[in-house]
PDB file of N, CA and C in Angstrom:
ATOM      1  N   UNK A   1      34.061 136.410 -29.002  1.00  0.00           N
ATOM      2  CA  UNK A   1      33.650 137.095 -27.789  1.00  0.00           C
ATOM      3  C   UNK A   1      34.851 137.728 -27.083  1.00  0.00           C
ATOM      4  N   UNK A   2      35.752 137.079 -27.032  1.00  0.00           N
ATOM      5  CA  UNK A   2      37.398 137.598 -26.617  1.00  0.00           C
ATOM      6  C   UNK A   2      37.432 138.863 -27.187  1.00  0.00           C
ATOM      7  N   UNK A   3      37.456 138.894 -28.929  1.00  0.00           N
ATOM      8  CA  UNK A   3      38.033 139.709 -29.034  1.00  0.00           C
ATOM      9  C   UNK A   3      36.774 141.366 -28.994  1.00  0.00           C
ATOM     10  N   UNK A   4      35.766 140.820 -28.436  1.00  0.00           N
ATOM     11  CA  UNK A   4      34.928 141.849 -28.384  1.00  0.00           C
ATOM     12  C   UNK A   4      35.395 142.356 -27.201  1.00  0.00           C
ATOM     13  N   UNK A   5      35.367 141.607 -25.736  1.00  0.00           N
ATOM     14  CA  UNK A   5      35.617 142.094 -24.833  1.00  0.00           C
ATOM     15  C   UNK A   5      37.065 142.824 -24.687  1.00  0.00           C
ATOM     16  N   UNK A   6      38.216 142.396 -25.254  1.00  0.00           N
ATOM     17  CA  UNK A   6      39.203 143.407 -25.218  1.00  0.00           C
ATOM     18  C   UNK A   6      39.298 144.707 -26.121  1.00  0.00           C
ATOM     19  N   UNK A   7      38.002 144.698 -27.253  1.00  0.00           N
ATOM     20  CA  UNK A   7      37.879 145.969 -27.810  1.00  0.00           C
ATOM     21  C   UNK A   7      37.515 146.771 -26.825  1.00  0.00           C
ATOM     22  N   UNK A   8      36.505 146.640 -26.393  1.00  0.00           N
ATOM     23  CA  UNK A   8      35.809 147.734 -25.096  1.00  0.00           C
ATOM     24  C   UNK A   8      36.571 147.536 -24.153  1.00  0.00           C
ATOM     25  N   UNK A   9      37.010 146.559 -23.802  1.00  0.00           N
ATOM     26  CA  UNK A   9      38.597 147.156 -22.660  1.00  0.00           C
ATOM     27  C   UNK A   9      39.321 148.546 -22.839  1.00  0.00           C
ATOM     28  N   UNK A  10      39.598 147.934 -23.909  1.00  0.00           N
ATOM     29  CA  UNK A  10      40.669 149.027 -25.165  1.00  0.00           C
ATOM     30  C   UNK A  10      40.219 150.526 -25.186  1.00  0.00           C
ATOM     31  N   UNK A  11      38.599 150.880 -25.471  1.00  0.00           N
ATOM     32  CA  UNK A  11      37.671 151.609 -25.565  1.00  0.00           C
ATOM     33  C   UNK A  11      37.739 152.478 -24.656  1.00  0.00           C
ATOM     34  N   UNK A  12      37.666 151.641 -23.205  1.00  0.00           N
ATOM     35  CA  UNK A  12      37.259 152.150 -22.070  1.00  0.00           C
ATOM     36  C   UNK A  12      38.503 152.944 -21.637  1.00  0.00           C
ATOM     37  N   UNK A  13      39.822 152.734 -21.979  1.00  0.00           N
ATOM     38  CA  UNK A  13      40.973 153.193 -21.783  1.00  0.00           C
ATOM     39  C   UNK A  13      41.269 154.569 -22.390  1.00  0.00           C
ATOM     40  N   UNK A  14      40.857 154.227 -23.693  1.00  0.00           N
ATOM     41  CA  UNK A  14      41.026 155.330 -24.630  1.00  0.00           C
ATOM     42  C   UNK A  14      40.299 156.677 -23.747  1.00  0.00           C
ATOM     43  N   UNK A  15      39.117 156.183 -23.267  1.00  0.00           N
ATOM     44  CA  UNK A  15      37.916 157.034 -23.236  1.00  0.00           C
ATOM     45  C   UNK A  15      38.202 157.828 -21.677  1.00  0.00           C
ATOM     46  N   UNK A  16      38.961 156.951 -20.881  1.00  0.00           N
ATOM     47  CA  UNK A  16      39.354 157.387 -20.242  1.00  0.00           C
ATOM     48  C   UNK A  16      40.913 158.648 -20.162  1.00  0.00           C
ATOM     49  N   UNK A  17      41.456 157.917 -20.713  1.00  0.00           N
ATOM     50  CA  UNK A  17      42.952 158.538 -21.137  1.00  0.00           C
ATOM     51  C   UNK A  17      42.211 159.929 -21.721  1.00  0.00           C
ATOM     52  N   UNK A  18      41.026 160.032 -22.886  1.00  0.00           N
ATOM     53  CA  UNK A  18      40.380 161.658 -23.217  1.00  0.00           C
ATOM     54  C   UNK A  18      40.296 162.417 -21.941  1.00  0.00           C
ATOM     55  N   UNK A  19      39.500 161.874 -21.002  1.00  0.00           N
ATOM     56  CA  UNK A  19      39.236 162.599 -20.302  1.00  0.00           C
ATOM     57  C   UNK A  19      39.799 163.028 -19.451  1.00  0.00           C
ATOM     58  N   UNK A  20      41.066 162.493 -18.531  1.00  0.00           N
ATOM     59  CA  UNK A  20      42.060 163.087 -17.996  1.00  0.00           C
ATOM     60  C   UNK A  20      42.648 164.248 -18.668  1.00  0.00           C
ATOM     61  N   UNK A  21      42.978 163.997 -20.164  1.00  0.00           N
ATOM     62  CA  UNK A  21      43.655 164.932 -20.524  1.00  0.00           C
ATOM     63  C   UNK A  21      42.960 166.356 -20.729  1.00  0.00           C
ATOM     64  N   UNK A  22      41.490 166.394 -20.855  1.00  0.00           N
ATOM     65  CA  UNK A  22      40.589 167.492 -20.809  1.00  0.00           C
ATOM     66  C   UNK A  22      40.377 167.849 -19.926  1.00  0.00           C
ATOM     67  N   UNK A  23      40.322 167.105 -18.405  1.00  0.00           N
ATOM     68  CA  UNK A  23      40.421 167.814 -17.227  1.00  0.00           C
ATOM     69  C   UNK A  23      42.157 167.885 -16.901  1.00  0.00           C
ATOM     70  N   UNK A  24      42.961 168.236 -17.446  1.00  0.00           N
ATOM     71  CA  UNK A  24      44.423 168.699 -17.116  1.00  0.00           C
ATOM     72  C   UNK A  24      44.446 169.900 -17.898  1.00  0.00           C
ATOM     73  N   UNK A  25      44.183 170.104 -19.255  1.00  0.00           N
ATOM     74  CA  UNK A  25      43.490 171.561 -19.672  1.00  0.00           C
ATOM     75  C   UNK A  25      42.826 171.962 -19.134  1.00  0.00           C
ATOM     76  N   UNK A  26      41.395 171.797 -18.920  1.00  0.00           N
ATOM     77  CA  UNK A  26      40.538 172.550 -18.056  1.00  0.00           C
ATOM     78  C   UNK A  26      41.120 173.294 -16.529  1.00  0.00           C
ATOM     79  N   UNK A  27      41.990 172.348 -16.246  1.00  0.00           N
ATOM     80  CA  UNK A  27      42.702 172.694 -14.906  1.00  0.00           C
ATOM     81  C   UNK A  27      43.615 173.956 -15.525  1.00  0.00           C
ATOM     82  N   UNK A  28      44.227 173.681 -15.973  1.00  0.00           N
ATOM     83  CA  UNK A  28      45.278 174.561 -16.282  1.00  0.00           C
ATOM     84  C   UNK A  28      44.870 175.900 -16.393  1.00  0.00           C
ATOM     85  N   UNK A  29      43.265 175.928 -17.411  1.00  0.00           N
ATOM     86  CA  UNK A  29      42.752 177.691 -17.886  1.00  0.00           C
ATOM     87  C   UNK A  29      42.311 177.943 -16.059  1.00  0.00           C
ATOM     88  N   UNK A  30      41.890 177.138 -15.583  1.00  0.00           N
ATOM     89  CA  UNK A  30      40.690 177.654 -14.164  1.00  0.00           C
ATOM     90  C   UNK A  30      42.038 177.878 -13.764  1.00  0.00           C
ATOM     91  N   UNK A  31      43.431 177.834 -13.595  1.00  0.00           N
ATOM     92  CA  UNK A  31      44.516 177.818 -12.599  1.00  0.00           C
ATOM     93  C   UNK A  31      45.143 179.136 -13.470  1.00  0.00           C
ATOM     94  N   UNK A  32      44.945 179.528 -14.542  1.00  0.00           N
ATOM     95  CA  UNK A  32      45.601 180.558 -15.617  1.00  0.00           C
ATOM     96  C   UNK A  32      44.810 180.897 -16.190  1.00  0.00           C
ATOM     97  N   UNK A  33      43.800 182.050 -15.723  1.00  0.00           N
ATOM     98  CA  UNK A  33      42.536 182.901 -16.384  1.00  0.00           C
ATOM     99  C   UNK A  33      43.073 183.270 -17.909  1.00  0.00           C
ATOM    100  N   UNK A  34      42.567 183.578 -18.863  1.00  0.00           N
ATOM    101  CA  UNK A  34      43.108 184.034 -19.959  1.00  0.00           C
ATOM    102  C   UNK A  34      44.298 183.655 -20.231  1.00  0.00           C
ATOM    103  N   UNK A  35      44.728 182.481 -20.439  1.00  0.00           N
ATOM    104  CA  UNK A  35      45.791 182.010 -20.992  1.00  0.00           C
ATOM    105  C   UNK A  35      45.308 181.799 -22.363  1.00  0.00           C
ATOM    106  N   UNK A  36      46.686 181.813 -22.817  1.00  0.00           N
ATOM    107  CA  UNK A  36      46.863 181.527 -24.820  1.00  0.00           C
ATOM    108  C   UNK A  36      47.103 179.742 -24.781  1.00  0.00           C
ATOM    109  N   UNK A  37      46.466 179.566 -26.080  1.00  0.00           N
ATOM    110  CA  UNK A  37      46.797 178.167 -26.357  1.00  0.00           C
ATOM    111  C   UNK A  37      48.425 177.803 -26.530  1.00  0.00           C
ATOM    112  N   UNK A  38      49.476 178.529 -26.334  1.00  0.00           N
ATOM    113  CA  UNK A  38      50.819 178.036 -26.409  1.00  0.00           C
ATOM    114  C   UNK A  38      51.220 177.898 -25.097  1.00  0.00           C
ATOM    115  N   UNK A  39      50.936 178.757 -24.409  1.00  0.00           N
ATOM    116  CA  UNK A  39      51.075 178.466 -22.788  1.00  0.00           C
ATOM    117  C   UNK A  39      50.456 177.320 -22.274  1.00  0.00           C
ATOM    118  N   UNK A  40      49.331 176.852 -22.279  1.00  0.00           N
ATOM    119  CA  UNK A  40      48.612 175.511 -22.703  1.00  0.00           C
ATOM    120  C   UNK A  40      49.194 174.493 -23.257  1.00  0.00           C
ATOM    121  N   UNK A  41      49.835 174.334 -24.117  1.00  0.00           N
ATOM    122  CA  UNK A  41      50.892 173.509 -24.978  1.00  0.00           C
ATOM    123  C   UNK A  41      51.740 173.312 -24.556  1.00  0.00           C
ATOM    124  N   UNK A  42      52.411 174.470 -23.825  1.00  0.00           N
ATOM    125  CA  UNK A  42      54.127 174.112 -23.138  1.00  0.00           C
ATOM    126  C   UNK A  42      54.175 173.941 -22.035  1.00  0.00           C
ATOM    127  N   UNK A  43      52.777 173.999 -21.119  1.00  0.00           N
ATOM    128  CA  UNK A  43      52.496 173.261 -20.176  1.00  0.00           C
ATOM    129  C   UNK A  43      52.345 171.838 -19.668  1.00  0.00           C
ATOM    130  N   UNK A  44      51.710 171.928 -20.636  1.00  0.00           N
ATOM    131  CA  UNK A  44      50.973 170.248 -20.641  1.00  0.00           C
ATOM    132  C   UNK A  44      51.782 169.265 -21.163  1.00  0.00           C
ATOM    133  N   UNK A  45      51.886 170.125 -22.541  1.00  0.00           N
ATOM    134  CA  UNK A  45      53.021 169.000 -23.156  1.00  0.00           C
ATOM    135  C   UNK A  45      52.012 168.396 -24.400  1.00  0.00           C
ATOM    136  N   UNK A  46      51.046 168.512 -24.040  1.00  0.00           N
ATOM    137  CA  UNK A  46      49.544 167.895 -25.355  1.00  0.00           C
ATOM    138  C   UNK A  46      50.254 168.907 -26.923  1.00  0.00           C
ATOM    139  N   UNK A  47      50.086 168.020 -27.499  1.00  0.00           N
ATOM    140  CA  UNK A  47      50.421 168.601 -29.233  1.00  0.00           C
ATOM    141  C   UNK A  47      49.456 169.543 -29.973  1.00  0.00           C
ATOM    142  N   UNK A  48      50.323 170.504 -30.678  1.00  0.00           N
ATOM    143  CA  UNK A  48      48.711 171.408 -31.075  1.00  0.00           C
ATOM    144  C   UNK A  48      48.055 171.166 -31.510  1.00  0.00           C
ATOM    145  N   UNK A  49      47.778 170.291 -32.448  1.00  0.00           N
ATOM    146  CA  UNK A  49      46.593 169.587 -33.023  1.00  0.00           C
ATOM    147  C   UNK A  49      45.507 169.033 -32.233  1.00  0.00           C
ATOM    148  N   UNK A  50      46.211 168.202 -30.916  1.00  0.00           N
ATOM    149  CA  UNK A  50      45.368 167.317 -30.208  1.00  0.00           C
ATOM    150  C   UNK A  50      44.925 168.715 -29.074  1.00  0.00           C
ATOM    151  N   UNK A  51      45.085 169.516 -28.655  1.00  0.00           N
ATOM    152  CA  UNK A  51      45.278 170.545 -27.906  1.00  0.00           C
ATOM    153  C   UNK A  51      43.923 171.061 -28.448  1.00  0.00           C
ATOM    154  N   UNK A  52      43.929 172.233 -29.695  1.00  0.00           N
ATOM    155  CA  UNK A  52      42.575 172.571 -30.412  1.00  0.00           C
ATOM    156  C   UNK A  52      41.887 171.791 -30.414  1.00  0.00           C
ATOM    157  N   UNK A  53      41.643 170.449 -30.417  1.00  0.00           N
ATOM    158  CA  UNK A  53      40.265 169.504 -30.370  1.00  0.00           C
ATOM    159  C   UNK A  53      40.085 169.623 -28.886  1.00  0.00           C
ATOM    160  N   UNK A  54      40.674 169.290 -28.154  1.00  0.00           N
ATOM    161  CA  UNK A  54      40.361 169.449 -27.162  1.00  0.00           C
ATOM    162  C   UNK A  54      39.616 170.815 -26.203  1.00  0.00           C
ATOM    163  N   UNK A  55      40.430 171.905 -26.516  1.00  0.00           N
ATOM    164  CA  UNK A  55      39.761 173.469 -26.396  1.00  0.00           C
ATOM    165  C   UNK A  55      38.789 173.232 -27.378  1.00  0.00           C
ATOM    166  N   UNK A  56      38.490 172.960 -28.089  1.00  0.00           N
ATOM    167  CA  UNK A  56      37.063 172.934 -28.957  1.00  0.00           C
ATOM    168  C   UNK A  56      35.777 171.707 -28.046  1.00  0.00           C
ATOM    169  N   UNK A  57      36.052 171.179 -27.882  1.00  0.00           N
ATOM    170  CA  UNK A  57      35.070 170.038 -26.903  1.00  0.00           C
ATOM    171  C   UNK A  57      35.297 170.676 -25.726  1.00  0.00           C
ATOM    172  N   UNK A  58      35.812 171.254 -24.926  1.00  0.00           N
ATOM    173  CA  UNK A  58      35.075 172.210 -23.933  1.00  0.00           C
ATOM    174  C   UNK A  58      34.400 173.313 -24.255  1.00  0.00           C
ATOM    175  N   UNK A  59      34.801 174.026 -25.108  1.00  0.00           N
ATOM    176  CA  UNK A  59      34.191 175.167 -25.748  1.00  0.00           C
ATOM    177  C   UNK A  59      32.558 174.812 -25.878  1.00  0.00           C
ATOM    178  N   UNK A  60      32.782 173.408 -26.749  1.00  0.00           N
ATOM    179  CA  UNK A  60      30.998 172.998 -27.104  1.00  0.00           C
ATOM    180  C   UNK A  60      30.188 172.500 -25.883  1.00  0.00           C
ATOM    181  N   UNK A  61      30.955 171.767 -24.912  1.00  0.00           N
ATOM    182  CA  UNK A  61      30.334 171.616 -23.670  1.00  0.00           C
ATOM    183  C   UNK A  61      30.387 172.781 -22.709  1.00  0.00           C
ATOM    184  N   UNK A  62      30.468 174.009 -23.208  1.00  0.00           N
ATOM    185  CA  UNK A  62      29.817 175.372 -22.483  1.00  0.00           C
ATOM    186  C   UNK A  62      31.259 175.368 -20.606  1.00  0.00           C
ATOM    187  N   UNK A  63      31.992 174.316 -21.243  1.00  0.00           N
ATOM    188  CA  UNK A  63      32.997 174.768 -19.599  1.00  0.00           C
ATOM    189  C   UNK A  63      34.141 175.836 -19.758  1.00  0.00           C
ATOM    190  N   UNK A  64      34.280 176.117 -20.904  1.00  0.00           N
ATOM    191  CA  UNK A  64      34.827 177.514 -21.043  1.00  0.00           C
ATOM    192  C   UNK A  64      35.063 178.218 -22.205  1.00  0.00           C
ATOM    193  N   UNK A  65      35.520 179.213 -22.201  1.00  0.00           N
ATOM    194  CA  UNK A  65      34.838 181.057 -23.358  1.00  0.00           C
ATOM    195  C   UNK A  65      36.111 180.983 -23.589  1.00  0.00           C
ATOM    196  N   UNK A  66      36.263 181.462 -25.063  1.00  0.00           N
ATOM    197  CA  UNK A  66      37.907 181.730 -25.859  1.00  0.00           C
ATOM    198  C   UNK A  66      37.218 183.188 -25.579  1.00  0.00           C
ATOM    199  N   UNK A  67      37.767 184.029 -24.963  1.00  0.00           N
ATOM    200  CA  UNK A  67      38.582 185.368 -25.079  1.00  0.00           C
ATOM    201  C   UNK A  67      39.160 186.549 -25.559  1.00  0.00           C
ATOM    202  N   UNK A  68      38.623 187.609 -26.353  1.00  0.00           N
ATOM    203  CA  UNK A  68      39.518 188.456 -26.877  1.00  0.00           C
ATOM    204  C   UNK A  68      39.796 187.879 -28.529  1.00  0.00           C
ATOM    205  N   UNK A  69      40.659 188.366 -29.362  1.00  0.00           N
ATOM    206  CA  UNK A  69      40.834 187.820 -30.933  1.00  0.00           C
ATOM    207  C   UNK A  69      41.140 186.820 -31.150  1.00  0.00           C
ATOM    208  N   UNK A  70      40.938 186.366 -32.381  1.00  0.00           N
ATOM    209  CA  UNK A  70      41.499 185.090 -32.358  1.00  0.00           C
ATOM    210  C   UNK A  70      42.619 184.674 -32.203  1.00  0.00           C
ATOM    211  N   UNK A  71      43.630 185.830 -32.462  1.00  0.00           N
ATOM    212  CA  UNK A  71      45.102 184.958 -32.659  1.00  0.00           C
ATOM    213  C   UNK A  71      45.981 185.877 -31.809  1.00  0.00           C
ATOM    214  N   UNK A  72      45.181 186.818 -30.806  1.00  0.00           N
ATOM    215  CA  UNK A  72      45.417 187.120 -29.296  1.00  0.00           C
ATOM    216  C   UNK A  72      45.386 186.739 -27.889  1.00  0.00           C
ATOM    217  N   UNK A  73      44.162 186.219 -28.523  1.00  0.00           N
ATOM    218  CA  UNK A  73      43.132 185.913 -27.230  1.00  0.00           C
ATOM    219  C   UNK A  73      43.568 184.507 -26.562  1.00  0.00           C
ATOM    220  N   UNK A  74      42.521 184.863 -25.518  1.00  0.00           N
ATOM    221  CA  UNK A  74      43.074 183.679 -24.384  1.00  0.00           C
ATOM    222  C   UNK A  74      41.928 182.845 -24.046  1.00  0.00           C
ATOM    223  N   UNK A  75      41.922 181.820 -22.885  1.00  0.00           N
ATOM    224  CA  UNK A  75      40.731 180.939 -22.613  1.00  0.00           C
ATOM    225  C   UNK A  75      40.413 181.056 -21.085  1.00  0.00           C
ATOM    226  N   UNK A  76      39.068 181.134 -20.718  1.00  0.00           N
ATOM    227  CA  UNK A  76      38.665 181.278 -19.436  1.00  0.00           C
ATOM    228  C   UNK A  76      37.453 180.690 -19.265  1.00  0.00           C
ATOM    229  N   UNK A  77      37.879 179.752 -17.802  1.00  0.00           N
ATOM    230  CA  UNK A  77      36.408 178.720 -17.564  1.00  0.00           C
ATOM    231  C   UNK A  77      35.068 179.656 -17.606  1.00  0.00           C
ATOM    232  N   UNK A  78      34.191 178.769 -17.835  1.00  0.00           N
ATOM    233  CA  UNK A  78      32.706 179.368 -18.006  1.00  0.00           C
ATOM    234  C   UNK A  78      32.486 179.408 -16.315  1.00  0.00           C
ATOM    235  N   UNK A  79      31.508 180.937 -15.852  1.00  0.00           N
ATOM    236  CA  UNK A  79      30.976 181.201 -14.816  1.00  0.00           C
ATOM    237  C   UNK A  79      30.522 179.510 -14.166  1.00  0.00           C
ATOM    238  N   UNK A  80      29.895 179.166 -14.689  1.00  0.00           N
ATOM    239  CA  UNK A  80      28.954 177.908 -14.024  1.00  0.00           C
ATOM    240  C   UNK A  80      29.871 177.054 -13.700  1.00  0.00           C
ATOM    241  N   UNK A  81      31.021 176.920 -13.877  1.00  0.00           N
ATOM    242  CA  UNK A  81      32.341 175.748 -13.838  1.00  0.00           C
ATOM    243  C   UNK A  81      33.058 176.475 -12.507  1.00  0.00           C
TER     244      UNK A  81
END
């Protein structure tokens, strides 16, 4: 039972620690309309790997639109956000 309850401790941390870091991106595009994902990166400090998952899970939760080409373009919160 211990070690159940410090899994979901553990869990709850993790799950939390995601979500700060998706609302510190999210902050960043609503604070920098059309920004590029490297400006994003050298902001934050988040790694590019972990960075694209992250712009991808807002993308799918509709809080903001990639922009222009792909390997131009920039990111801007969705109207409803």
């Amino acid at each position: 039972m211990a070690h159940l309850r410090q899994y979901l401790l553990q869990m709850t941390k993790e799950s939390s620690l995601l979500q700060v870091k998706s609302e510190i991106i999210f902050g960043f595009i609503r604070l920098n309309p059309k920004c590029k994902r490297a400006d994003i990166e050298k902001s934050t400090k988040i790694p590019l790997g972990t960075l694209k998952r992250y712009l991808q899970e807002l993308i799918n939760q509709g809080r903001i639109k990639k922009v222009g080409p792909d390997k131009t373009g920039g990111y801007i919160t969705s109207p409803r956000e």
